[in-house]
PDB file of N, CA and C in Angstrom:
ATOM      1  N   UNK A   1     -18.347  -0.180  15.327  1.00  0.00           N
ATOM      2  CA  UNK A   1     -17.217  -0.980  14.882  1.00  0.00           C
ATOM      3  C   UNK A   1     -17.720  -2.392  14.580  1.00  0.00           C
ATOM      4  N   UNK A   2     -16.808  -3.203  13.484  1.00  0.00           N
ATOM      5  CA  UNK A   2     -17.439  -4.565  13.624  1.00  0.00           C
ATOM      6  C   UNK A   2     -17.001  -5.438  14.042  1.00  0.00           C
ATOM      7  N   UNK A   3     -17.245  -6.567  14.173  1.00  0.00           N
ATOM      8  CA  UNK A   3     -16.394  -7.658  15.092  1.00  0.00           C
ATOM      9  C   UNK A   3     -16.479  -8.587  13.765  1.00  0.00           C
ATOM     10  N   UNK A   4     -15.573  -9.790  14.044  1.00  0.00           N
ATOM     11  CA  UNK A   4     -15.322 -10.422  12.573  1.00  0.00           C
ATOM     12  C   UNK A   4     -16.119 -11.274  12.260  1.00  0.00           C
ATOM     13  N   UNK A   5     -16.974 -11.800  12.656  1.00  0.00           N
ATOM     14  CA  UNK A   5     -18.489 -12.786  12.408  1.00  0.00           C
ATOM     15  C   UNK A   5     -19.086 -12.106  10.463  1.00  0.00           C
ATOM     16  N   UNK A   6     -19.025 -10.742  11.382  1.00  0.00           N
ATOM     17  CA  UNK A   6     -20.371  -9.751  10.464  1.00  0.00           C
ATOM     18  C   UNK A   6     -19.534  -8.976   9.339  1.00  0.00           C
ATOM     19  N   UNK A   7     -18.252  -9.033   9.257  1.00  0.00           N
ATOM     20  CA  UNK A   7     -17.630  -7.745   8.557  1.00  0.00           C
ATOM     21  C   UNK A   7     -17.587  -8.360   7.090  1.00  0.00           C
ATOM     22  N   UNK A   8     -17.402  -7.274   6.132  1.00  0.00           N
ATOM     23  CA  UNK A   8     -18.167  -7.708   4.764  1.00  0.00           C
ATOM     24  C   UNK A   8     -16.632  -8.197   4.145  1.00  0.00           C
ATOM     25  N   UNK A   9     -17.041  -9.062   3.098  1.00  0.00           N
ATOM     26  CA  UNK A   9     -15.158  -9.427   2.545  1.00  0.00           C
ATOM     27  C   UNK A   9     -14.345  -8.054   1.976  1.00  0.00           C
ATOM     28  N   UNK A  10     -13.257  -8.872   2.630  1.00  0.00           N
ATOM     29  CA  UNK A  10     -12.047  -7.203   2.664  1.00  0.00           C
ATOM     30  C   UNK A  10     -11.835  -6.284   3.249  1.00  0.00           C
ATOM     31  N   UNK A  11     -13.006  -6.431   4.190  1.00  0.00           N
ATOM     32  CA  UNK A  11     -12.850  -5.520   5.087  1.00  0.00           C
ATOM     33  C   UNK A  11     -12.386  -6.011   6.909  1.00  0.00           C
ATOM     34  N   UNK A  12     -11.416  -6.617   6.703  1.00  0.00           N
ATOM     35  CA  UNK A  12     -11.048  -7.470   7.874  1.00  0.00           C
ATOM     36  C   UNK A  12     -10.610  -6.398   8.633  1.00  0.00           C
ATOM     37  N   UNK A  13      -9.812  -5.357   7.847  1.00  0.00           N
ATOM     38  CA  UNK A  13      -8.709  -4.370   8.488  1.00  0.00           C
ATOM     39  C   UNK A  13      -9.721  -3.145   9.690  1.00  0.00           C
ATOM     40  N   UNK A  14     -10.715  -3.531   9.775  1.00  0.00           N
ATOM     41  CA  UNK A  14     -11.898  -2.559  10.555  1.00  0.00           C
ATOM     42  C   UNK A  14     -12.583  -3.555  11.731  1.00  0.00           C
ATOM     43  N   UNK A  15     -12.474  -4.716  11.671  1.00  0.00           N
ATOM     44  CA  UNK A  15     -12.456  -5.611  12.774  1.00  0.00           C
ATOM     45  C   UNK A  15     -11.861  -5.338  13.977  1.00  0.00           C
ATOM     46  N   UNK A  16     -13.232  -4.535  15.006  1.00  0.00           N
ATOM     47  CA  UNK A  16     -12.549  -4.082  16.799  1.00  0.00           C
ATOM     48  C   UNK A  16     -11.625  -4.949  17.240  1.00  0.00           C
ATOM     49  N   UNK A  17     -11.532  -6.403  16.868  1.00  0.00           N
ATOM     50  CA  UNK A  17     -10.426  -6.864  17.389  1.00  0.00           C
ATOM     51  C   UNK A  17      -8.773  -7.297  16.830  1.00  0.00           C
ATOM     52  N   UNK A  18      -8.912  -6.576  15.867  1.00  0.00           N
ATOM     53  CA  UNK A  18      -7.621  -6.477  14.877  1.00  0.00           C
ATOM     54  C   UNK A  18      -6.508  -6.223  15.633  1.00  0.00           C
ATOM     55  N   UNK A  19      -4.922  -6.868  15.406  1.00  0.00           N
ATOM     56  CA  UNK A  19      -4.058  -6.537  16.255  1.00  0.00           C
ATOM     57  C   UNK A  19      -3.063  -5.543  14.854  1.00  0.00           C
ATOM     58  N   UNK A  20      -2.514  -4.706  15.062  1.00  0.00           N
ATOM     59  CA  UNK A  20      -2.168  -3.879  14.068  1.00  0.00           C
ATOM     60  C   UNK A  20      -0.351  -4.378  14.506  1.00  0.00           C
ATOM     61  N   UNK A  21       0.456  -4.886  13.158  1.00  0.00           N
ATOM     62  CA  UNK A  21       2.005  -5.060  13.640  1.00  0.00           C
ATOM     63  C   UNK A  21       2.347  -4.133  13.271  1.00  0.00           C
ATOM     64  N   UNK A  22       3.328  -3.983  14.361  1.00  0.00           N
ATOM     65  CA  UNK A  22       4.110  -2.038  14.776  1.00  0.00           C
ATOM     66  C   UNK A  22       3.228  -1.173  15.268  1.00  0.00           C
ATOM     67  N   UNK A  23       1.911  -1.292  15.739  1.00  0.00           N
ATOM     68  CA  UNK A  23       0.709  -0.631  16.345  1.00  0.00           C
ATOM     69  C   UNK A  23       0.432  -2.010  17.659  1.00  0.00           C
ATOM     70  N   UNK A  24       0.323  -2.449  18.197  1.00  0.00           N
ATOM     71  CA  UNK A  24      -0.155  -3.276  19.253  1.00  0.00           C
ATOM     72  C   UNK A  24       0.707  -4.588  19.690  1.00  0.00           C
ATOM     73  N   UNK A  25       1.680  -4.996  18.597  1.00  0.00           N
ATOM     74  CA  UNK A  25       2.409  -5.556  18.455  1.00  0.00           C
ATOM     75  C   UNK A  25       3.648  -5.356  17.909  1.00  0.00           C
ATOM     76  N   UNK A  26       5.533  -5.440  18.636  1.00  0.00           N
ATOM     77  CA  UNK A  26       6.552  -5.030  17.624  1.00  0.00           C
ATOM     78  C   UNK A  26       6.411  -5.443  16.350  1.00  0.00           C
ATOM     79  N   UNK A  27       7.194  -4.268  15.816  1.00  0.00           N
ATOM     80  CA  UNK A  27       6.820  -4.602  14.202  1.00  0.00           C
ATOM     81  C   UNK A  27       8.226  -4.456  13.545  1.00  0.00           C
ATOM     82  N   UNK A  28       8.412  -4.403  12.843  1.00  0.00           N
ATOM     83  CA  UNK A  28       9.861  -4.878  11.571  1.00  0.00           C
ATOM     84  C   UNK A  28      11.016  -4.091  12.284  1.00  0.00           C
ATOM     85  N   UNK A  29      11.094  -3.155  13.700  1.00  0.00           N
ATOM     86  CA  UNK A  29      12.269  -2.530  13.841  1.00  0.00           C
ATOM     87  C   UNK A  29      12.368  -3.763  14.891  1.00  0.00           C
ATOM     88  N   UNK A  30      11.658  -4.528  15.937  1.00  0.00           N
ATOM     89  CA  UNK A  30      11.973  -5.473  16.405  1.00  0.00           C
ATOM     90  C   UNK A  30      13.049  -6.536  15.959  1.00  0.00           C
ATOM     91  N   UNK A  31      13.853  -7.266  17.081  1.00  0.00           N
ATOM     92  CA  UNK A  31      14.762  -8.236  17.035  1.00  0.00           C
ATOM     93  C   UNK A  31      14.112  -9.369  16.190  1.00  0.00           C
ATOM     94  N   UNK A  32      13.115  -9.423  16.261  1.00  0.00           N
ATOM     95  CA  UNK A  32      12.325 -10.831  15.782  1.00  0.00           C
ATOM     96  C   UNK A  32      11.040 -10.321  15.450  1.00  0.00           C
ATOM     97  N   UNK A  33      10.672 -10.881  14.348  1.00  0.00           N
ATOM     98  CA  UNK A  33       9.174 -10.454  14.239  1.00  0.00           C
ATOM     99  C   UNK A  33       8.241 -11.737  13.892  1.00  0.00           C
ATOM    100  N   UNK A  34       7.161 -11.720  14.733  1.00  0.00           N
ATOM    101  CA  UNK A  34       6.212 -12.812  14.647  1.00  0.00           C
ATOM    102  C   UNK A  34       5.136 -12.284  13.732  1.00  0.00           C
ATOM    103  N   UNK A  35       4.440 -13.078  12.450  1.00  0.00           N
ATOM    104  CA  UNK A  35       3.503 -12.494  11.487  1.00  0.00           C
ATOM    105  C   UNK A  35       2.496 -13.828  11.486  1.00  0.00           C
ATOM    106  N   UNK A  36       1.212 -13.507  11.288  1.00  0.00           N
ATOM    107  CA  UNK A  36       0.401 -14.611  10.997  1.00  0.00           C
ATOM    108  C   UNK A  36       0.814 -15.334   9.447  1.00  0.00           C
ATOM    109  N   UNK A  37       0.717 -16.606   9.458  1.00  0.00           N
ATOM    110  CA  UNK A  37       0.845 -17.133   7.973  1.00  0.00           C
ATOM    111  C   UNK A  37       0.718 -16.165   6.713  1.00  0.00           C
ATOM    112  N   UNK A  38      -0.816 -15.810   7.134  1.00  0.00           N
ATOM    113  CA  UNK A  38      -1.567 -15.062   6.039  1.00  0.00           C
ATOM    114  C   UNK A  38      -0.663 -13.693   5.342  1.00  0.00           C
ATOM    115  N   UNK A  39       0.333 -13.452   6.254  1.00  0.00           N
ATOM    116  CA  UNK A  39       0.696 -12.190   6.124  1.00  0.00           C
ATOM    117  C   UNK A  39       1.675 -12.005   5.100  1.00  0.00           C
ATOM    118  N   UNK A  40       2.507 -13.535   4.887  1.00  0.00           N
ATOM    119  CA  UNK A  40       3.500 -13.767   4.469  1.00  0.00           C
ATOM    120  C   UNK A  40       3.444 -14.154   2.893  1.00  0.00           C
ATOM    121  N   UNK A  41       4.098 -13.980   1.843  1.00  0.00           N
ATOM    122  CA  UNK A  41       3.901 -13.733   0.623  1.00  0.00           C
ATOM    123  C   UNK A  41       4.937 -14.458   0.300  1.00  0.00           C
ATOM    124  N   UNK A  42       5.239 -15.657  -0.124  1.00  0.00           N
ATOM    125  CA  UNK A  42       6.573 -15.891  -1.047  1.00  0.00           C
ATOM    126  C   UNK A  42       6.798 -15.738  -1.976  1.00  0.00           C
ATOM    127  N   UNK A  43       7.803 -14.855  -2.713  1.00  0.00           N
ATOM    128  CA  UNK A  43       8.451 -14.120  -3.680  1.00  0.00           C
ATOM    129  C   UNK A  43       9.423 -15.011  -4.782  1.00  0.00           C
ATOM    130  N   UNK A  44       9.231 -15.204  -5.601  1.00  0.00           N
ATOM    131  CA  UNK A  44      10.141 -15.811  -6.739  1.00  0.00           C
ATOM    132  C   UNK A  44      11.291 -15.494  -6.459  1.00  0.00           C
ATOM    133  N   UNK A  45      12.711 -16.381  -6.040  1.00  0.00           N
ATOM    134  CA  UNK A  45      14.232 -15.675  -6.580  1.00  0.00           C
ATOM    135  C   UNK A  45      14.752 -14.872  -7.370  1.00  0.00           C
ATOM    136  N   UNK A  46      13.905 -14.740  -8.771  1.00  0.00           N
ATOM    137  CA  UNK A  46      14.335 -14.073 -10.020  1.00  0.00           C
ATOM    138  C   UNK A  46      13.729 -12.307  -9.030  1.00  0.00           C
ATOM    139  N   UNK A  47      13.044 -12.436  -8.164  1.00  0.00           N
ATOM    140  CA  UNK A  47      13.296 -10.937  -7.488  1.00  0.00           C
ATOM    141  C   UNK A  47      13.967 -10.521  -6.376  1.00  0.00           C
ATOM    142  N   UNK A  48      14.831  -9.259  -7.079  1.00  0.00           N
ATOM    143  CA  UNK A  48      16.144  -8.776  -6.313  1.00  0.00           C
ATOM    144  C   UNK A  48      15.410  -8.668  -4.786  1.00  0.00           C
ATOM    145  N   UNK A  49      16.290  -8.610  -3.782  1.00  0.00           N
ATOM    146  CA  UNK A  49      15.892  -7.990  -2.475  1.00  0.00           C
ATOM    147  C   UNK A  49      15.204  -6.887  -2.078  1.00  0.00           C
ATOM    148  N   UNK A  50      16.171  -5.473  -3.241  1.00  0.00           N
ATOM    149  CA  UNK A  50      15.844  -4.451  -2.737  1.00  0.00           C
ATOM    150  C   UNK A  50      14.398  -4.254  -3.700  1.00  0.00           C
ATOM    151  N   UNK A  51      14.403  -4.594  -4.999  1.00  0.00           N
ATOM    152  CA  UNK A  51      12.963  -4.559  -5.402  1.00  0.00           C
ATOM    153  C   UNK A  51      11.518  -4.906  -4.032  1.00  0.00           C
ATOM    154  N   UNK A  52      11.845  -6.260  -3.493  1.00  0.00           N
ATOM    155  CA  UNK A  52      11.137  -6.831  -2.419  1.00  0.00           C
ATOM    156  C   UNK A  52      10.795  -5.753  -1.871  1.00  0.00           C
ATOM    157  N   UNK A  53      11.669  -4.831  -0.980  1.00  0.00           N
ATOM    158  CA  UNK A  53      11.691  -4.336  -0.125  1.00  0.00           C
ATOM    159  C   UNK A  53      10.978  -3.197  -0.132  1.00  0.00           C
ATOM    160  N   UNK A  54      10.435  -2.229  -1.241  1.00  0.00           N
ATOM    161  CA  UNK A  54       9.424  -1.449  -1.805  1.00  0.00           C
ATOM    162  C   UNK A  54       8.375  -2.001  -2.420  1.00  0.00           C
ATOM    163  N   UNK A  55       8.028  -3.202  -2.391  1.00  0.00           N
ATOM    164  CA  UNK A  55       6.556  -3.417  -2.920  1.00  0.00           C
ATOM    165  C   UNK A  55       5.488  -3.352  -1.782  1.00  0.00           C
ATOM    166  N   UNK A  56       5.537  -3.133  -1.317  1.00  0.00           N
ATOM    167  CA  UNK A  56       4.767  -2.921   0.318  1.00  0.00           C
ATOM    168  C   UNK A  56       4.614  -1.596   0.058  1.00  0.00           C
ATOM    169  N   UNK A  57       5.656  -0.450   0.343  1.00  0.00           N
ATOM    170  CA  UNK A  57       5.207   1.170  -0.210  1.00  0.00           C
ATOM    171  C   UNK A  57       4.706   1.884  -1.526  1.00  0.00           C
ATOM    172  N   UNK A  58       5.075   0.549  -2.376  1.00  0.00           N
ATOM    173  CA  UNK A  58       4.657   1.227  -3.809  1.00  0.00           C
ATOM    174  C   UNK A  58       3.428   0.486  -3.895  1.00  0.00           C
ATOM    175  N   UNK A  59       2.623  -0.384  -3.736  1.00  0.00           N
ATOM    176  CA  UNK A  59       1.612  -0.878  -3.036  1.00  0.00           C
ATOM    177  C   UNK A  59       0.695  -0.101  -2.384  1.00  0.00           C
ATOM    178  N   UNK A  60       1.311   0.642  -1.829  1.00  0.00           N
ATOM    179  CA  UNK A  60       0.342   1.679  -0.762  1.00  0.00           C
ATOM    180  C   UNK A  60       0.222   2.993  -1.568  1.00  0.00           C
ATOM    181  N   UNK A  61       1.326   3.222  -1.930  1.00  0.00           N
ATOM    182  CA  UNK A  61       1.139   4.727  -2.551  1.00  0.00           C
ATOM    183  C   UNK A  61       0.310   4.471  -4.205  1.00  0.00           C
ATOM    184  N   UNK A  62       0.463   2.998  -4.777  1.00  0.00           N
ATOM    185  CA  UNK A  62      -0.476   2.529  -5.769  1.00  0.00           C
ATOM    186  C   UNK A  62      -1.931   3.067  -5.559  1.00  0.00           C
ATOM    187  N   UNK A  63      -2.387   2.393  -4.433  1.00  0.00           N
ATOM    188  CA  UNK A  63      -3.779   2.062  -4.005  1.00  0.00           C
ATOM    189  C   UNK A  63      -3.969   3.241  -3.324  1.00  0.00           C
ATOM    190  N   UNK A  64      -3.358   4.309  -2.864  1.00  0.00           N
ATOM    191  CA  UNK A  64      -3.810   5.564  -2.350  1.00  0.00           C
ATOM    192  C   UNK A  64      -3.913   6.718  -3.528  1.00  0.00           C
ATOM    193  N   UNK A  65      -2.873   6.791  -4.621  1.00  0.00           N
ATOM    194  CA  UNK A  65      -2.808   7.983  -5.673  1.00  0.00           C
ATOM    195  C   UNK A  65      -4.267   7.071  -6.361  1.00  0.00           C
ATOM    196  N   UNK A  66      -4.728   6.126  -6.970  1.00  0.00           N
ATOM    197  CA  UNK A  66      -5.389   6.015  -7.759  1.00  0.00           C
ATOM    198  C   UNK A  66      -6.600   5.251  -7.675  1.00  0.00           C
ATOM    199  N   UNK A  67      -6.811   5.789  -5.824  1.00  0.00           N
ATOM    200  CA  UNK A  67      -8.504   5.133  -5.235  1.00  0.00           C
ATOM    201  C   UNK A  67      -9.392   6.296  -5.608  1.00  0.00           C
ATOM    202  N   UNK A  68      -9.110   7.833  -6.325  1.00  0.00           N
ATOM    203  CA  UNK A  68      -9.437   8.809  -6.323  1.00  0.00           C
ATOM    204  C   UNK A  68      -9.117   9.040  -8.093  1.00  0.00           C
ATOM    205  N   UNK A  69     -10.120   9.752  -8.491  1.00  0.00           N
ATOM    206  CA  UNK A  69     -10.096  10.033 -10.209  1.00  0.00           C
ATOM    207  C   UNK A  69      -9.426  11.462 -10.419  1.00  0.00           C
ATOM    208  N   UNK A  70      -7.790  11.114 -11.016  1.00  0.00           N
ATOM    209  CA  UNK A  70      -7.244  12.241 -10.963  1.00  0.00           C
ATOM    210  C   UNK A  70      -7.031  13.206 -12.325  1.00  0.00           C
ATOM    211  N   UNK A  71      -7.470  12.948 -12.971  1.00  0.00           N
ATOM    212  CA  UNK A  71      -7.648  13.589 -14.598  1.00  0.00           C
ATOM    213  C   UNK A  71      -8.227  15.085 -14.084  1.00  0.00           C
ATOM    214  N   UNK A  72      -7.438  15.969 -14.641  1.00  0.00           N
ATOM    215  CA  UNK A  72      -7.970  17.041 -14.491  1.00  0.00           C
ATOM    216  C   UNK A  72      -8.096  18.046 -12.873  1.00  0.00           C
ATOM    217  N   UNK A  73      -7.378  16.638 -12.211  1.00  0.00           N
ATOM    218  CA  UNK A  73      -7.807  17.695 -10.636  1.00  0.00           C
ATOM    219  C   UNK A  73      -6.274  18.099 -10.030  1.00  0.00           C
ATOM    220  N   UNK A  74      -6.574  18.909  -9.241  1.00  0.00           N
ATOM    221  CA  UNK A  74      -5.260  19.130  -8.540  1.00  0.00           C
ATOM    222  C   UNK A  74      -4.883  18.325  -7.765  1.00  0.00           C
ATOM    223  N   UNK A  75      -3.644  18.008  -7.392  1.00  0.00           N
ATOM    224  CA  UNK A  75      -3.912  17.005  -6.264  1.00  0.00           C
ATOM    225  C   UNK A  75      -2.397  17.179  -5.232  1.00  0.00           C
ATOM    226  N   UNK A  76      -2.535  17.095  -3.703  1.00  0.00           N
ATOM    227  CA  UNK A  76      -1.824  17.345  -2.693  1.00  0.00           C
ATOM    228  C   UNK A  76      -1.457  16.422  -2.135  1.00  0.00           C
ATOM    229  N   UNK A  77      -0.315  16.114  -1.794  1.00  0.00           N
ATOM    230  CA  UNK A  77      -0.267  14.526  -1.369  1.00  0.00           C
ATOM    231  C   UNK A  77       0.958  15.103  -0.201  1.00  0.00           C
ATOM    232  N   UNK A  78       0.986  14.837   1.015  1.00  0.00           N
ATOM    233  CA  UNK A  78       1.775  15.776   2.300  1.00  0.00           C
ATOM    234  C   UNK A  78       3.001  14.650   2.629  1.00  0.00           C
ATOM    235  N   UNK A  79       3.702  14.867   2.793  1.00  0.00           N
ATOM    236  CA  UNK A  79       4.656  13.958   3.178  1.00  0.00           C
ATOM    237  C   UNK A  79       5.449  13.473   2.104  1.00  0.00           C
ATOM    238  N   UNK A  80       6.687  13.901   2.500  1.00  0.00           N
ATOM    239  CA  UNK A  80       8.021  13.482   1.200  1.00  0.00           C
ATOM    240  C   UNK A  80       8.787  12.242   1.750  1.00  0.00           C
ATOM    241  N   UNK A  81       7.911  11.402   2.622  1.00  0.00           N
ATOM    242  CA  UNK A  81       8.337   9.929   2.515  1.00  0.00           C
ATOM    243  C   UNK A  81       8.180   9.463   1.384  1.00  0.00           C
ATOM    244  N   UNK A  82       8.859   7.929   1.723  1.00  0.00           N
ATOM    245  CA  UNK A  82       8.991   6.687   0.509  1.00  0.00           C
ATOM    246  C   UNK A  82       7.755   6.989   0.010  1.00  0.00           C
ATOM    247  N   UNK A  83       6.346   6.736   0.602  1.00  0.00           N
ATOM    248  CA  UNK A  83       5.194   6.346   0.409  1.00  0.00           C
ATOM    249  C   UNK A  83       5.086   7.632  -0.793  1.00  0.00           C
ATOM    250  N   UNK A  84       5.308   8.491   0.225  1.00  0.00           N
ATOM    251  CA  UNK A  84       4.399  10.395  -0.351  1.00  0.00           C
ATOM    252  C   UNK A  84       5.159  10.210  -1.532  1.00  0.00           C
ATOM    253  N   UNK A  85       6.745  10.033  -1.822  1.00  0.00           N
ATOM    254  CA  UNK A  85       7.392  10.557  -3.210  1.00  0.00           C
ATOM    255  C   UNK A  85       6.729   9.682  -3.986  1.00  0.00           C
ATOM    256  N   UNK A  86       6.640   8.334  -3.676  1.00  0.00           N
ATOM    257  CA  UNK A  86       6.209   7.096  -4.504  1.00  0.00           C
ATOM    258  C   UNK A  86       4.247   7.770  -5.023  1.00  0.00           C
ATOM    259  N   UNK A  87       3.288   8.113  -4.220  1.00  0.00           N
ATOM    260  CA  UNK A  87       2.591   8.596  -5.038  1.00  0.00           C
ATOM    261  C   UNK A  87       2.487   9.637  -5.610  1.00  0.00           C
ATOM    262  N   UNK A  88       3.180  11.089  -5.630  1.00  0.00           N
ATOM    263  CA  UNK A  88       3.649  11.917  -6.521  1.00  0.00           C
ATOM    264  C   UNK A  88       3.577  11.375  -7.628  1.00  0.00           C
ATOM    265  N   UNK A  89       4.579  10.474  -7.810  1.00  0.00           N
ATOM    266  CA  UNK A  89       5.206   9.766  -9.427  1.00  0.00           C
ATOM    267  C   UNK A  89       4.272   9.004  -9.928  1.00  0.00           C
ATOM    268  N   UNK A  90       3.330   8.516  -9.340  1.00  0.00           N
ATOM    269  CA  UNK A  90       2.408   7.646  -9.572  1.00  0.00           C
ATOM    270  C   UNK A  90       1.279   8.564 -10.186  1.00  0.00           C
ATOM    271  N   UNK A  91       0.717   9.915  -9.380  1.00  0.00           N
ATOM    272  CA  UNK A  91      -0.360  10.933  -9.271  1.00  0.00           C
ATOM    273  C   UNK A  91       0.533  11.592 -11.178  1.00  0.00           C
ATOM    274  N   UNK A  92       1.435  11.916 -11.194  1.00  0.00           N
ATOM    275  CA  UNK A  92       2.334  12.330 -11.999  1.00  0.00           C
ATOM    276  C   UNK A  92       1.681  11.992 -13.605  1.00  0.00           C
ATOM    277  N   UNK A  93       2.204  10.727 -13.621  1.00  0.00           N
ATOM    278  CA  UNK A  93       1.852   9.926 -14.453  1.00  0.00           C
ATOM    279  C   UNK A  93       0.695   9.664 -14.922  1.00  0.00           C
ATOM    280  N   UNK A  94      -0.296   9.407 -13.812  1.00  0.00           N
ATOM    281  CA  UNK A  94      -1.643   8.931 -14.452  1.00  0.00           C
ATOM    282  C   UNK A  94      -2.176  10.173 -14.811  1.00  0.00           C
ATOM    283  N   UNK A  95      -2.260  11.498 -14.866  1.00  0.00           N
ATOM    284  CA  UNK A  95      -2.602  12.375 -15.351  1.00  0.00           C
ATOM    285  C   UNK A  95      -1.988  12.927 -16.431  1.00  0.00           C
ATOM    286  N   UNK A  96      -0.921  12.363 -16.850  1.00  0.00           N
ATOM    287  CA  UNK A  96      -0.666  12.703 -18.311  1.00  0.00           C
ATOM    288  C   UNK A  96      -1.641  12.349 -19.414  1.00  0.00           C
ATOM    289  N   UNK A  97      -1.607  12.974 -20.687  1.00  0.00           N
ATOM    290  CA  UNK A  97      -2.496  12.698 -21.732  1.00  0.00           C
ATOM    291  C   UNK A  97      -1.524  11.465 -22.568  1.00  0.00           C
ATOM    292  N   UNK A  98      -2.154  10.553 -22.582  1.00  0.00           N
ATOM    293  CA  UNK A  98      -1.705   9.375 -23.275  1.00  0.00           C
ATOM    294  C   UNK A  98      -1.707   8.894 -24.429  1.00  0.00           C
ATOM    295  N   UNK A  99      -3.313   9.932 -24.878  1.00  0.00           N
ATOM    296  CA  UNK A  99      -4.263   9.677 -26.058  1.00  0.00           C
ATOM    297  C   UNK A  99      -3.374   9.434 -27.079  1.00  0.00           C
ATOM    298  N   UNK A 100      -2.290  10.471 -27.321  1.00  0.00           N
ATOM    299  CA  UNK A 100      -1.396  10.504 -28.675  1.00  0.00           C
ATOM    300  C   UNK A 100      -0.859   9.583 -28.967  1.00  0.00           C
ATOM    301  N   UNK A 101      -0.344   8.715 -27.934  1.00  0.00           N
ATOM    302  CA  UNK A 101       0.506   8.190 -28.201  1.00  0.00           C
ATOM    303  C   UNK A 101      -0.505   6.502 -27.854  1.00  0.00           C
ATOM    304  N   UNK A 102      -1.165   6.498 -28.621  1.00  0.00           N
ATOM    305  CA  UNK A 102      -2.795   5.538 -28.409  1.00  0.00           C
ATOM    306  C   UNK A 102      -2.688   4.853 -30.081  1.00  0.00           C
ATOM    307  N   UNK A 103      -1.619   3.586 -30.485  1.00  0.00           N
ATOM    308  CA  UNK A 103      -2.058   3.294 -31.888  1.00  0.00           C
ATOM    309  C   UNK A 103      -2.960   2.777 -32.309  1.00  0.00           C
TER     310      UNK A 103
END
């Protein structure tokens, strides 16, 4: 494991002493939630709430359907959560043929 002196950039999230929120610390079902600065993102007004409120899962299911080259492969994705439906549609999509429609 690494400790955070040595760990390479971006890879903070593998740091033995990482505190995980909703894993080691309450997390968003809590009365109150305490977040480091870093964690916190301020969002333009011109975006709705509930948009807000899925960029965190569509985010994840982004960076999970398309860390992997899906042209041509089958692909299984388990869980019909937010996350799972959100990369379906994502897995969906990027494997369509686009070419045609390429002016």
């Amino acid at each position: 494991m690494w400790s955070l002196p040595e760990l390479p950039p971006g890879k903070e999230h593998v740091c033995e002493n990482s505190i995980g929120i909703g894993v080691h610390i309450d997390g968003s079902f809590a009365e109150y939630l305490k977040l480091p600065a870093t964690n916190v993102v301020p969002l333009d007004d011109r975006i709705p709430d509930d948009w807000a409120a899925i960029m965190d899962p569509f985010g994840n299911a982004t960076h999970t359907a398309l860390s992997f080259p899906l042209l041509g492969e089958d692909v299984l994705i388990t869980g019909a959560g937010l996350i799972g439906s959100m990369a379906v549609a994502i897995a969906r999509f990027s494997v369509r043929d686009l070419s045609s429609q390429v002016t």
